[in-house]
Protein backbone atom coordinates (compact mmCIF):
# COMPACT_ATOMS: atom_id res chain seq x y z
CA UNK A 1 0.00 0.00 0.00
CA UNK A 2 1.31 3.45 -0.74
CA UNK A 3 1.77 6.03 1.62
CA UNK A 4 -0.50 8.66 2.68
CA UNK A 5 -1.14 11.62 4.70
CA UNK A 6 1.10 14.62 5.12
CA UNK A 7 4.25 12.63 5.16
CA UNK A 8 3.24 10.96 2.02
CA UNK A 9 2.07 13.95 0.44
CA UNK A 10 5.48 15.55 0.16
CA UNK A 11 6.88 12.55 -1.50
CA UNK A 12 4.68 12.60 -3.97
CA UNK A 13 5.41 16.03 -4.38
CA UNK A 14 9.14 15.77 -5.42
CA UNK A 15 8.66 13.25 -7.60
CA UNK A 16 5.68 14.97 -9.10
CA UNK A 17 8.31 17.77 -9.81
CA UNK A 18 10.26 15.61 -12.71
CA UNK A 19 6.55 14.35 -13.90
CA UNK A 20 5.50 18.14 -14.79
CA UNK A 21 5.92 17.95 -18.22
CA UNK A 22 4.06 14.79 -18.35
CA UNK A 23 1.30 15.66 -16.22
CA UNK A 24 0.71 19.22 -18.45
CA UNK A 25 0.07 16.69 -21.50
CA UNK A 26 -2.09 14.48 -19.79
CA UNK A 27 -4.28 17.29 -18.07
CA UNK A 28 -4.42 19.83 -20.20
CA UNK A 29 -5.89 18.32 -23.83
CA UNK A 30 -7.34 21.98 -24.17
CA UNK A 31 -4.24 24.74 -23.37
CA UNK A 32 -5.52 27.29 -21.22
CA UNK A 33 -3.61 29.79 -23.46
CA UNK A 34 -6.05 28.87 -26.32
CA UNK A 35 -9.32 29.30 -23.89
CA UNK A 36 -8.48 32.03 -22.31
CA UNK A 37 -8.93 34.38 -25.22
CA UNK A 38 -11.72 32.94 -26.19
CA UNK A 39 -13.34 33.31 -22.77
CA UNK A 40 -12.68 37.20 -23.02
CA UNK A 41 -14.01 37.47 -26.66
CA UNK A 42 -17.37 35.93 -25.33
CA UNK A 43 -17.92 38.57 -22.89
CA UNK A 44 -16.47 41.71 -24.85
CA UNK A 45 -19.10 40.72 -27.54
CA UNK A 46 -22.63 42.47 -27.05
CA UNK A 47 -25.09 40.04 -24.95
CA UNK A 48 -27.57 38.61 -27.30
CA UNK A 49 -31.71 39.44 -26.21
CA UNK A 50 -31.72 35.95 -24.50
CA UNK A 51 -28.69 36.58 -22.66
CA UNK A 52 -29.99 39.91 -21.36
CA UNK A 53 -33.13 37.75 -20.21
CA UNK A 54 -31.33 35.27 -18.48
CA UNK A 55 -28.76 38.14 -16.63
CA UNK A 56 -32.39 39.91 -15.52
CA UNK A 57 -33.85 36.59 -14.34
CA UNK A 58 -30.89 35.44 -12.40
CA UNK A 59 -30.32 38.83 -11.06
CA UNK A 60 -34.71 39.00 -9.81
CA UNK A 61 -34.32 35.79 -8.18
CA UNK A 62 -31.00 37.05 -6.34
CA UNK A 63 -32.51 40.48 -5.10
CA UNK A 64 -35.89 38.47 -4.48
CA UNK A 65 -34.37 35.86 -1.73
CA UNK A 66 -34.66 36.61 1.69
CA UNK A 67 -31.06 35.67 2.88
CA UNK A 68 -27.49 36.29 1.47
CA UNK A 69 -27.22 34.56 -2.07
CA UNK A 70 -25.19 34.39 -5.11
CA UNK A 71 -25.94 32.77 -8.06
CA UNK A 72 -23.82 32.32 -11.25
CA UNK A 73 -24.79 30.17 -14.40
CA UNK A 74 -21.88 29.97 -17.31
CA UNK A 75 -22.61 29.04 -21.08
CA UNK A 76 -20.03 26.59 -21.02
CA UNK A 77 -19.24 26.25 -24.91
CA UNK A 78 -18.76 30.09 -25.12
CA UNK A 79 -17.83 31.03 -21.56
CA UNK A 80 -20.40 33.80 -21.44
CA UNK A 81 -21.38 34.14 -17.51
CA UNK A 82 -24.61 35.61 -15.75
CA UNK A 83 -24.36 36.34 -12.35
CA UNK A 84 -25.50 38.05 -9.07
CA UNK A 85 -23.01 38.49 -5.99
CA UNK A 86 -20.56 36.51 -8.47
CA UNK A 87 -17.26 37.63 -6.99
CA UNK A 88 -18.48 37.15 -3.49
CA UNK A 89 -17.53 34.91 -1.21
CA UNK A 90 -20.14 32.08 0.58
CA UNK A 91 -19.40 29.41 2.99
CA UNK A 92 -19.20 26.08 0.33
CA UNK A 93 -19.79 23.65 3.03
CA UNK A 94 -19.87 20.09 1.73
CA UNK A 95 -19.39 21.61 -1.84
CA UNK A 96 -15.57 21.54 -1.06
CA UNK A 97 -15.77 17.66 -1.42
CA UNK A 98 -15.72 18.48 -5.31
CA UNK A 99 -11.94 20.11 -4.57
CA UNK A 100 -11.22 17.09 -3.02
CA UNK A 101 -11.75 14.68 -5.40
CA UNK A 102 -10.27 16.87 -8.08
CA UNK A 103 -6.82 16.55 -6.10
CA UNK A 104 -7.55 12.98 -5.65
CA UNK A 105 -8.05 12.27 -9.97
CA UNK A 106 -5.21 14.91 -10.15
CA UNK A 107 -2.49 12.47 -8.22
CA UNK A 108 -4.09 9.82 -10.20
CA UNK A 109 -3.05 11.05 -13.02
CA UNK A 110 0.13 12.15 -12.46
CA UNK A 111 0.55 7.98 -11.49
CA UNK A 112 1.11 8.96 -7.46
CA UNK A 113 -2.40 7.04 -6.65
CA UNK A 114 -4.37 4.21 -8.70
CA UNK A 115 -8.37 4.34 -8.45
CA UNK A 116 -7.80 0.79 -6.97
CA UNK A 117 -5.55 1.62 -4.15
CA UNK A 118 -6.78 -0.26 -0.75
CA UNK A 119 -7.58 2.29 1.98
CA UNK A 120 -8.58 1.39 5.69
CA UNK A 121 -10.92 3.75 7.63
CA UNK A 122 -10.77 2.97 11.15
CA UNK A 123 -12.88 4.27 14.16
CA UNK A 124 -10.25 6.92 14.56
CA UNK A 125 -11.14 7.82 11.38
CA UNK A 126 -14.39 8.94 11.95
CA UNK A 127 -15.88 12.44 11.49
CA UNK A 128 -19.27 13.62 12.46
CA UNK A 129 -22.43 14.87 10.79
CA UNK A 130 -23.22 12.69 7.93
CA UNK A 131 -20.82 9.91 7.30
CA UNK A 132 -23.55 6.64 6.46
CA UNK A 133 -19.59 4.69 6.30
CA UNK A 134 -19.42 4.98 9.72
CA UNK A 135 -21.78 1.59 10.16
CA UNK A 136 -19.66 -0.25 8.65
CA UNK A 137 -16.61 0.17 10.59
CA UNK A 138 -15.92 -2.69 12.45
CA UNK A 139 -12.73 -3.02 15.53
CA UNK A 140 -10.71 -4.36 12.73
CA UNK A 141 -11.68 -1.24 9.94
CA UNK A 142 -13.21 -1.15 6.93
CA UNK A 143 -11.30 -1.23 3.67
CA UNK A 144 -11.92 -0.29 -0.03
CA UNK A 145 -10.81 1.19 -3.06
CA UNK A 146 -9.92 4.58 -3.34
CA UNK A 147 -12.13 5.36 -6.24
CA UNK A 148 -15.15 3.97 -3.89
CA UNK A 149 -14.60 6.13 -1.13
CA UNK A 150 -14.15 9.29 -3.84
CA UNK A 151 -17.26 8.07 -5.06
CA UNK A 152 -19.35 8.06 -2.17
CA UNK A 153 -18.00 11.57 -0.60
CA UNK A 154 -19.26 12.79 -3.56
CA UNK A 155 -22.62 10.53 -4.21
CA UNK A 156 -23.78 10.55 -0.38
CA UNK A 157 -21.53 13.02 0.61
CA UNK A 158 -19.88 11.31 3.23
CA UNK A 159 -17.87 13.22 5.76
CA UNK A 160 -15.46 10.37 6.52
CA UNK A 161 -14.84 8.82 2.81
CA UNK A 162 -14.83 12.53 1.85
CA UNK A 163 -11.44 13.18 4.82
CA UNK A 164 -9.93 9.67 3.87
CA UNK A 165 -9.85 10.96 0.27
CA UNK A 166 -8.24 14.42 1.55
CA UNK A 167 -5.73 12.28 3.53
CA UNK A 168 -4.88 9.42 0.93
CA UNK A 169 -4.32 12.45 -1.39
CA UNK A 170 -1.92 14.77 0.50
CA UNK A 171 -4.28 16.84 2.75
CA UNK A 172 -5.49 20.48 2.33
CA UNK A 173 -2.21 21.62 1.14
CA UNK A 174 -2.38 18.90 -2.05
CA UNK A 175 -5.90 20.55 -2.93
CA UNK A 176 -4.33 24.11 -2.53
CA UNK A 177 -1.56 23.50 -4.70
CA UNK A 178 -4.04 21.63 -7.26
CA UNK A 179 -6.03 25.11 -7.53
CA UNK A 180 -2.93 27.18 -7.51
CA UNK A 181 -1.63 24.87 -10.19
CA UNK A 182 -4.58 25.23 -12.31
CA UNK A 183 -5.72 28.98 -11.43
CA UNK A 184 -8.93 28.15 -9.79
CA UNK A 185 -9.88 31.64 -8.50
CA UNK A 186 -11.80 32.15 -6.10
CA UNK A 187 -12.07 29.34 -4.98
CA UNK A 188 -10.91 28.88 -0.80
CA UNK A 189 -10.25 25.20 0.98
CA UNK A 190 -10.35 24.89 4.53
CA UNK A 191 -8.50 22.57 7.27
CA UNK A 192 -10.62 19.56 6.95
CA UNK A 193 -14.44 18.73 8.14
CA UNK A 194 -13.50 18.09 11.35
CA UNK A 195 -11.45 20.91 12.36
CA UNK A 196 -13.66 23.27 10.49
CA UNK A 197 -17.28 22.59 12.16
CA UNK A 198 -15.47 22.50 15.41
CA UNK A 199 -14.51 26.15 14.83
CA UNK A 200 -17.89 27.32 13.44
CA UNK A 201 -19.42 26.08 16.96
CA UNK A 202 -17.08 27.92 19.03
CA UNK A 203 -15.31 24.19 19.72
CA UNK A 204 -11.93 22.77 19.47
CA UNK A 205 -11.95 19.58 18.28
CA UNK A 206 -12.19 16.04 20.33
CA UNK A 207 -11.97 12.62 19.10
CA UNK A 208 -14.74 11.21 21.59
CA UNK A 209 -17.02 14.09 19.11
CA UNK A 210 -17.23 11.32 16.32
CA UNK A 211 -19.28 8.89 18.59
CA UNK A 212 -22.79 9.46 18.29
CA UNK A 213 -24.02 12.13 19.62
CA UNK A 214 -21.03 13.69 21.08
CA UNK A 215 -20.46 16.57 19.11
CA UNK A 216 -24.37 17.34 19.07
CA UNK A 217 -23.88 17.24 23.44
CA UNK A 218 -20.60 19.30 23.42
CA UNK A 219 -22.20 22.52 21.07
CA UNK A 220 -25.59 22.67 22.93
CA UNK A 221 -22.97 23.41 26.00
CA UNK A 222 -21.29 26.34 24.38
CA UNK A 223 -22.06 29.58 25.89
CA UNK A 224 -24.71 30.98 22.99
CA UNK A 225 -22.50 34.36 23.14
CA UNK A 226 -19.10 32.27 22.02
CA UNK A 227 -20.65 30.20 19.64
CA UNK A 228 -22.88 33.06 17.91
CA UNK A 229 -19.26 34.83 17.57
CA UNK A 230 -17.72 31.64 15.84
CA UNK A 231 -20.69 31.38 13.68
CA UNK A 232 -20.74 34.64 12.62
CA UNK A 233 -17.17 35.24 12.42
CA UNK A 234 -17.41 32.01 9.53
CA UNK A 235 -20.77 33.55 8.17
CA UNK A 236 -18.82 36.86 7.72
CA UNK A 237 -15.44 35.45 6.28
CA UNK A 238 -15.63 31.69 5.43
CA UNK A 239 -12.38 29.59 5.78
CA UNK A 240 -13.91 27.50 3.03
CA UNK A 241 -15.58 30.36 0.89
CA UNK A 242 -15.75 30.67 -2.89
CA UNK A 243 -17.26 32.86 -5.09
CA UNK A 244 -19.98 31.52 -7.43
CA UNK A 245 -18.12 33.01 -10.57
CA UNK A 246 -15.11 30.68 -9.50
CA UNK A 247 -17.27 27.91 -8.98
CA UNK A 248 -18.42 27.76 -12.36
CA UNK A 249 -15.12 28.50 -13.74
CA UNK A 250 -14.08 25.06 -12.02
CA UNK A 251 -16.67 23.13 -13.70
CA UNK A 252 -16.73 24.51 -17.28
CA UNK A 253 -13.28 23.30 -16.88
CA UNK A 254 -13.75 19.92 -15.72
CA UNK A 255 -16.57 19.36 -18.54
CA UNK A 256 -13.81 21.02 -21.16
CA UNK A 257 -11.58 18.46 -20.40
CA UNK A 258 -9.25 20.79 -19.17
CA UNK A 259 -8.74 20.10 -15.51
CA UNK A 260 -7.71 15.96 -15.76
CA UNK A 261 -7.29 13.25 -18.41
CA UNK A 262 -10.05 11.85 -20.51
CA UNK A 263 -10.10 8.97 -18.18
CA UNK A 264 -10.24 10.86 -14.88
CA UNK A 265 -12.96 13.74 -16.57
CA UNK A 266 -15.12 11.03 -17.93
CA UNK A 267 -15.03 9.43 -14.16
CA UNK A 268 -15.58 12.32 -12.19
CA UNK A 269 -18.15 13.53 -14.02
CA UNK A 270 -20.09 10.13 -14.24
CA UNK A 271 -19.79 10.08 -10.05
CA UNK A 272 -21.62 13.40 -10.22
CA UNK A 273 -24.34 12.26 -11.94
CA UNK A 274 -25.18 10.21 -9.52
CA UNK A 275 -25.55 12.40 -6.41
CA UNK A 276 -28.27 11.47 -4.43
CA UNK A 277 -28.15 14.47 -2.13
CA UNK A 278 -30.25 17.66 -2.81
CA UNK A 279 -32.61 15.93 -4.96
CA UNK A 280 -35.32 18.96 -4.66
CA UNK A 281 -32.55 21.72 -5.24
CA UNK A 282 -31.14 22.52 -8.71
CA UNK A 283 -32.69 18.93 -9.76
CA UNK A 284 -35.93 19.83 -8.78
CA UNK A 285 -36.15 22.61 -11.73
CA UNK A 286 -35.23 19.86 -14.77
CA UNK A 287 -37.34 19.19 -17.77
CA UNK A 288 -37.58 16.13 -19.37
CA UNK A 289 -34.43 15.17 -21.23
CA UNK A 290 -32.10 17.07 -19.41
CA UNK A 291 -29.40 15.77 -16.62
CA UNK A 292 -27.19 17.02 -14.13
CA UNK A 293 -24.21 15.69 -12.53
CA UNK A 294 -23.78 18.21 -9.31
CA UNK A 295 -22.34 18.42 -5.50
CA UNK A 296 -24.71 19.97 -2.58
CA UNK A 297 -23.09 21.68 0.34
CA UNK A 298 -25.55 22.21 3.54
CA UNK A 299 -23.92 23.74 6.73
CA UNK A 300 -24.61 24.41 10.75
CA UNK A 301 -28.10 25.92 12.00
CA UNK A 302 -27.65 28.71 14.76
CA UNK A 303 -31.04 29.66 15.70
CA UNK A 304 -32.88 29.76 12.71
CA UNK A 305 -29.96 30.79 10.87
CA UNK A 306 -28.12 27.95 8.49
CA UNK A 307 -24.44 29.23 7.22
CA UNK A 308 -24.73 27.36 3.73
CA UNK A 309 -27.26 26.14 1.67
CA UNK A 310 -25.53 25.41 -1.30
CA UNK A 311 -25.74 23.02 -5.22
CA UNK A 312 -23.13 23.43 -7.67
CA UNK A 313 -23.70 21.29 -11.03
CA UNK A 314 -23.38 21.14 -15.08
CA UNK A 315 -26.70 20.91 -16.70
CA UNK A 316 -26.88 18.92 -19.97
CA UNK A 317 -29.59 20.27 -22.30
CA UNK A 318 -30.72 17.53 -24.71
CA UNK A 319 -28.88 19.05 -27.77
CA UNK A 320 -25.95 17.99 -25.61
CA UNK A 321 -24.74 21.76 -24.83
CA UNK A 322 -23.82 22.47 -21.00
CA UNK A 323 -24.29 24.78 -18.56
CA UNK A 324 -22.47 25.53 -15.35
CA UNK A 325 -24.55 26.32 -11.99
CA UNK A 326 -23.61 27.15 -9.06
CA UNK A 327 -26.37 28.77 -5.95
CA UNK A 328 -24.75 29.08 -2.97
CA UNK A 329 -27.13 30.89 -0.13
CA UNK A 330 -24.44 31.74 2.53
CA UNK A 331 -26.94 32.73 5.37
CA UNK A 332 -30.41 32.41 5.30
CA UNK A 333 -33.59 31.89 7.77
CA UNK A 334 -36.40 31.21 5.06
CA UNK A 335 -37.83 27.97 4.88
CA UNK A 336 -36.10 25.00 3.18
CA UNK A 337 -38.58 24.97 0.60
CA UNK A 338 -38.17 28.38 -0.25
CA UNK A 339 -34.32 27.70 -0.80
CA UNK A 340 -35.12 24.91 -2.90
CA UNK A 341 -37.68 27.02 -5.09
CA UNK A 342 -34.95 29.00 -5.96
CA UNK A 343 -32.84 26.97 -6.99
CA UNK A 344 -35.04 25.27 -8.99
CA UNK A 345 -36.03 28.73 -10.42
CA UNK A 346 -32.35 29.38 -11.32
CA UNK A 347 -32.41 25.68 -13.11
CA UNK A 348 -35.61 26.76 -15.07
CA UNK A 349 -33.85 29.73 -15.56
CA UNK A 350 -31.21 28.23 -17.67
CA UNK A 351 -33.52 25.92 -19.66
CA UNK A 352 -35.34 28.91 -20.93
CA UNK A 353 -32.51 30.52 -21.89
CA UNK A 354 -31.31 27.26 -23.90
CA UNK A 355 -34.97 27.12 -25.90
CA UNK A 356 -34.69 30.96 -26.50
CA UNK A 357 -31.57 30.61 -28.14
CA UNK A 358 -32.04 27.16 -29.84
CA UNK A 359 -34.91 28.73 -31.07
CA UNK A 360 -34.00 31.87 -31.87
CA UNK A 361 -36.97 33.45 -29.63
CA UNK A 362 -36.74 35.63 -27.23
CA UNK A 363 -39.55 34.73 -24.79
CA UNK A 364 -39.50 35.26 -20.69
CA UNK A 365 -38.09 32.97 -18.85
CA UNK A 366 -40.70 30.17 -17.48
């Protein structure tokens, strides 16, 4: 078994230093050079009508939420982006498993991991929050392939196959330097689940927290005053933020091809299309013949008060032309359905715009 963890990680990384060469011909089939141009072109040109109905829409349903929202939706064929609070930053939650497993395909293909690499979880392992894996670790562990545990951080987005990915693949630093490596802007990864929901409850964290109830027992004894500061202290300035332009910068670039090899792209993108989270957000709004392959993000409750509410996905139209989404509601007290209405608004959004300009109509959105 290779190594992993921090140790590991650094390994990896010298060698990974005489692969370069090899690793900017397997990942990059599309130069950035070449897109990059193209990307400005698209939005120095004059928006179409439909365009200027979609910016309108997206922009309504962003003024017309009660709560702290941004939304941004990219054309990903021409790179033309519509947006509201674009460049600002929200708390991604469970969206930052996405980053994860990017890193993950990323030392994959660079040949420092295999998909098939055996990795143990073991009761010091665990997390907290949602990790269904946790069931199924018994006093001697529970092993499986690396590409299954990617697989189900993203699918069920499991807390503890989502931090045994982050360790098998380096840590947090591996994911920075995988975004710093391929310019992901705005785009912000924190210390790890466990470290991170600690802070936002005004905690530091335990071990004994990943048993049961433990964590739930140790927050409800914070003093409300401390852990209202930690919550709004994240709320205001998230260790984890990203900004919904950046977002959809990330996957246009995955769905380009430009972020990992055919094999890894193909992969990743097939494990998003089978999320089962968030089935009433951004899926909610499809018509028939359309799909989505996307990553939900849902965060802490203070109150009434939930920092991060969050779907991030590429729509497929049936013409086979893509769109990138991303709604991330940073703080918000309106009822779940209410978030989920808008985010299905945002999807409906988008498939408008698609008829409109398949058709060459200009017609509302509906």
């Amino acid at each position: 078994m290779r190594m992993t963890g921090g140790a590991a990680y650094w390994a990896r990384r010298m060698r990974m230093l005489g692969l370069a060469g090899l690793a900017l011909i397997a990942t990059t089939p599309h130069a950035n050079s070449a897109q990059a141009p193209a990307r400005m072109a698209a939005s120095a040109e004059a928006p179409t009508q439909a365009q200027r109905i979609l910016d309108s829409r997206i922009r309504e349903l962003g003024r017309g939420f009660d709560g702290a929202v941004g939304i941004a939706v990219r054309e990903i064929d021409s790179g033309w982006t519509a947006s509201w609070r674009g460049e600002d930053y929200f708390p991604q939650q469970s969206v930052s498993k996405f980053w994860v497993a990017l890193a993950a395909f990323t030392a994959i293909d660079a040949g420092m991991l295999s998909p098939d690499d055996r990795v143990t979880i073991r009761r010091e392992d665990l997390t907290l929050f949602h990790q269904p894996v946790a069931a199924e670790v018994g006093a001697s562990g529970y092993t499986t392939s690396l590409d299954n545990l990617i697989f189900r951080a993203i699918t069920q987005s499991d807390n503890t196959c989502n931090d045994s990915v982050l360790r098998t693949a380096g840590g947090p630093e591996a994911v920075r330097d995988m975004l710093t490596r391929h310019n992901l802007q705005g785009i912000r990864f924190g210390p790890g689940e466990r470290l991170m929901q600690s802070q936002i409850a005004g905690l530091q964290w335990q071990p004994g927290y990943s048993v049961g109830r433990a964590f739930y027992t140790a927050r409800s004894a914070v003093p409300e005053s401390r852990r209202r500061e930690a919550f709004q202290a994240y709320v205001a300035d998230p260790i984890d933020g990203a900004t919904p332009v950046g977002l959809v910068d990330g996957l246009a670039r995955l769905q380009r091809g430009e972020l990992l090899s055919p094999r890894s792209t193909a992969r990743m993108l097939s494990i998003m299309q089978q999320t089962r989270t968030g089935r009433q957000r951004l899926t909610g709004g499809l018509a028939p013949g359309w799909r989505i392959g996307h990553k939900t993000g849902t965060g802490q409750v203070l109150g009434a008060t939930q920092a991060g509410y969050n779907d991030i996905g590429i729509l497929t139209a049936p013409d086979g032309r893509h769109y990138a989404v991303a709604v991330m509601i940073g703080r918000t007290s309106a009822p779940v359905p209410q978030r989920m209405a808008l985010m299905q608004d945002v999807t409906r959004a988008v498939i408008a715009y698609h008829d409109n300009r398949s058709a060459g109509g200009f017609g509302g959105s509906r």
